[in-house]
Protein backbone atom coordinates (compact mmCIF):
# COMPACT_ATOMS: atom_id res chain seq x y z
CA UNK A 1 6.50 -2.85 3.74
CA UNK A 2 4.51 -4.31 6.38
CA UNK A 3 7.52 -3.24 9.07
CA UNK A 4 8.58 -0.52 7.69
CA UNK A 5 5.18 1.34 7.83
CA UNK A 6 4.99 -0.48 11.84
CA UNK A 7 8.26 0.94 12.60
CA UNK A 8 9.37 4.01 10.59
CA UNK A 9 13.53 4.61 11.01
CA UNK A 10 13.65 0.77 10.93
CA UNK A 11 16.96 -1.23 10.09
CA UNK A 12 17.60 -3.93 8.03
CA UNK A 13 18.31 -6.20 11.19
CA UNK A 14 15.16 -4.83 12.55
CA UNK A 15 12.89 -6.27 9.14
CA UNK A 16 14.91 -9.47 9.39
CA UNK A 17 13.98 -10.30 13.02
CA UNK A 18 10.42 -8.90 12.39
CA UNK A 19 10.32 -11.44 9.28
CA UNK A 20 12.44 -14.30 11.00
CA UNK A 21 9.43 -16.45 12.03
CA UNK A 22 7.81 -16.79 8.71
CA UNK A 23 10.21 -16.23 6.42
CA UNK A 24 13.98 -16.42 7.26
CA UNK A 25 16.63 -14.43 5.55
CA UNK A 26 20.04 -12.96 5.46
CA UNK A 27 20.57 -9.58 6.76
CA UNK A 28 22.06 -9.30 3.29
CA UNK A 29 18.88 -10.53 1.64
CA UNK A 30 16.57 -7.88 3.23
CA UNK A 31 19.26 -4.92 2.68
CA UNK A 32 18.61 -5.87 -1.34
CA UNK A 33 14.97 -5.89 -0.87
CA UNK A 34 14.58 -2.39 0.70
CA UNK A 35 17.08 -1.49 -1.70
CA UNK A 36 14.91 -2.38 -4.22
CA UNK A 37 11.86 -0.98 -2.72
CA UNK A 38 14.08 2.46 -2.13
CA UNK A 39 14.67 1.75 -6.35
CA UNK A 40 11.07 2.08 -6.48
CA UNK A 41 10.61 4.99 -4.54
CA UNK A 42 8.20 3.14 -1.73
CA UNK A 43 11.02 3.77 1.09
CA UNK A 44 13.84 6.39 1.52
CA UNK A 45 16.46 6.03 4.13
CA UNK A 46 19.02 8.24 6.74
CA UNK A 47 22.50 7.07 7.45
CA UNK A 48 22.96 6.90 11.53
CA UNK A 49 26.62 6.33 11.38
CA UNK A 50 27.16 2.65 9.55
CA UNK A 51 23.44 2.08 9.94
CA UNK A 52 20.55 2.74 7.20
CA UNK A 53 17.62 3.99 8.75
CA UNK A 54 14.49 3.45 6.94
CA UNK A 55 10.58 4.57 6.36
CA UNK A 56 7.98 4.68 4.06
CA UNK A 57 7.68 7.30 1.40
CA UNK A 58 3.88 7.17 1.20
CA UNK A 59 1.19 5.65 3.89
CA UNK A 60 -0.22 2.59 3.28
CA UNK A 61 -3.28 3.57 1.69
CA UNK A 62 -1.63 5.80 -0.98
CA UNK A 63 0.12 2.71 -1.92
CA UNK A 64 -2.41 0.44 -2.06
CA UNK A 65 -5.15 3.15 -4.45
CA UNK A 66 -1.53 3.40 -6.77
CA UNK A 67 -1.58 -0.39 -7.31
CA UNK A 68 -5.24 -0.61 -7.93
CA UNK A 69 -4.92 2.41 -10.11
CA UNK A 70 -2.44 0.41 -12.39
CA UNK A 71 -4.93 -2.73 -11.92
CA UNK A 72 -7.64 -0.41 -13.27
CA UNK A 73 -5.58 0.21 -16.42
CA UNK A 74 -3.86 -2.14 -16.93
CA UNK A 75 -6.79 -4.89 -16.92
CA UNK A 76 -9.88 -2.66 -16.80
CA UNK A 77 -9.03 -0.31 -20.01
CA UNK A 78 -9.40 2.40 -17.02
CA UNK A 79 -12.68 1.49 -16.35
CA UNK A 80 -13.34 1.49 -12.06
CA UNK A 81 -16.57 0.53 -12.64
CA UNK A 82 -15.66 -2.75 -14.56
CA UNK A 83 -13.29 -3.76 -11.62
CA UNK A 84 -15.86 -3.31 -9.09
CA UNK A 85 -18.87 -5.28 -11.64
CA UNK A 86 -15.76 -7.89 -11.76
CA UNK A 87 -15.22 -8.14 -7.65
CA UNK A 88 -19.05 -8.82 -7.34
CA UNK A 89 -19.28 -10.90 -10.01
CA UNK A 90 -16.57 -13.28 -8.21
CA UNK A 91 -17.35 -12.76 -4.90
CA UNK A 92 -14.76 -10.78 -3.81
CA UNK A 93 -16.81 -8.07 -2.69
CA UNK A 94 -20.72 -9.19 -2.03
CA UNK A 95 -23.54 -6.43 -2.89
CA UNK A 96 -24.05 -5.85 0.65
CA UNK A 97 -20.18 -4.74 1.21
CA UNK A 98 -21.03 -2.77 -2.60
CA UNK A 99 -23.68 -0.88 -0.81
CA UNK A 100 -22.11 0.33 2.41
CA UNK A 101 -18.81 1.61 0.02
CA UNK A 102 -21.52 3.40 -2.24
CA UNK A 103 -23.12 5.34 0.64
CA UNK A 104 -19.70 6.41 1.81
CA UNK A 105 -18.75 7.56 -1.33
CA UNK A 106 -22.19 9.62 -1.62
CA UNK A 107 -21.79 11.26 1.80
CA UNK A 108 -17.78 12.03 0.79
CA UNK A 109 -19.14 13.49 -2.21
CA UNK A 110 -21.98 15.71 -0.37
CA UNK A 111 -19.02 16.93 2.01
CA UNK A 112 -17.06 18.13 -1.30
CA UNK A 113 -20.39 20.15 -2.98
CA UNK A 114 -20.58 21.63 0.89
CA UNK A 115 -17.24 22.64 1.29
CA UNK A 116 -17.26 24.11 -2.14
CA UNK A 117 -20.08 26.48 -0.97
């Protein structure tokens, strides 16, 4: 996903050079894998002739707050506050790092009561 979010309208041949150093693969491997992804509705893709041309459905951030939304319940019972309680408690995420996230979510939240002046 990594690529294909670096270089929307990518081709296969273009994830499997990108890839090549660290993990080598058929062409024919990474076709199935953004296949799959495609499956999954995290790319789509144009046809340029013979080619597939292929991007990401959603940015990279609306991917990542889906999969920690299935974390949360999935493992939390829904609860976001007993995933955060469970990143302090193992380090993850130190108090410090805790703080500076809950003063950006207090002045998002003070934008929202503004703007719904």
């Amino acid at each position: 996903m990594r690529m294909v979010w670096r270089q929307p309208d990518c081709t296969a041949d273009d994830v499997r050079t990108a890839l090549a150093a660290d993990h080598p693969m058929k062409e024919s491997t990474v076709r199935t894998l953004l296949r799959r992804l495609e499956a999954k509705g995290y790319v789509t893709h144009d046809v340029d002739g013979r080619t597939f041309r292929y991007r990401a459905v959603n940015a990279p951030e609306a991917v990542a707050a889906s999969a920690v939304r299935r974390i949360i319940d999935r493992f939390c019972n829904g609860s976001v506050e007993q995933l955060l309680v469970g990143l302090v408690d193992s380090q993850i995420v130190d108090r410090e790092e805790l703080r500076r996230l809950a003063a950006r979510i207090g002045a998002r939240r003070g934008r929202g009561k503004e703007q719904a002046k």
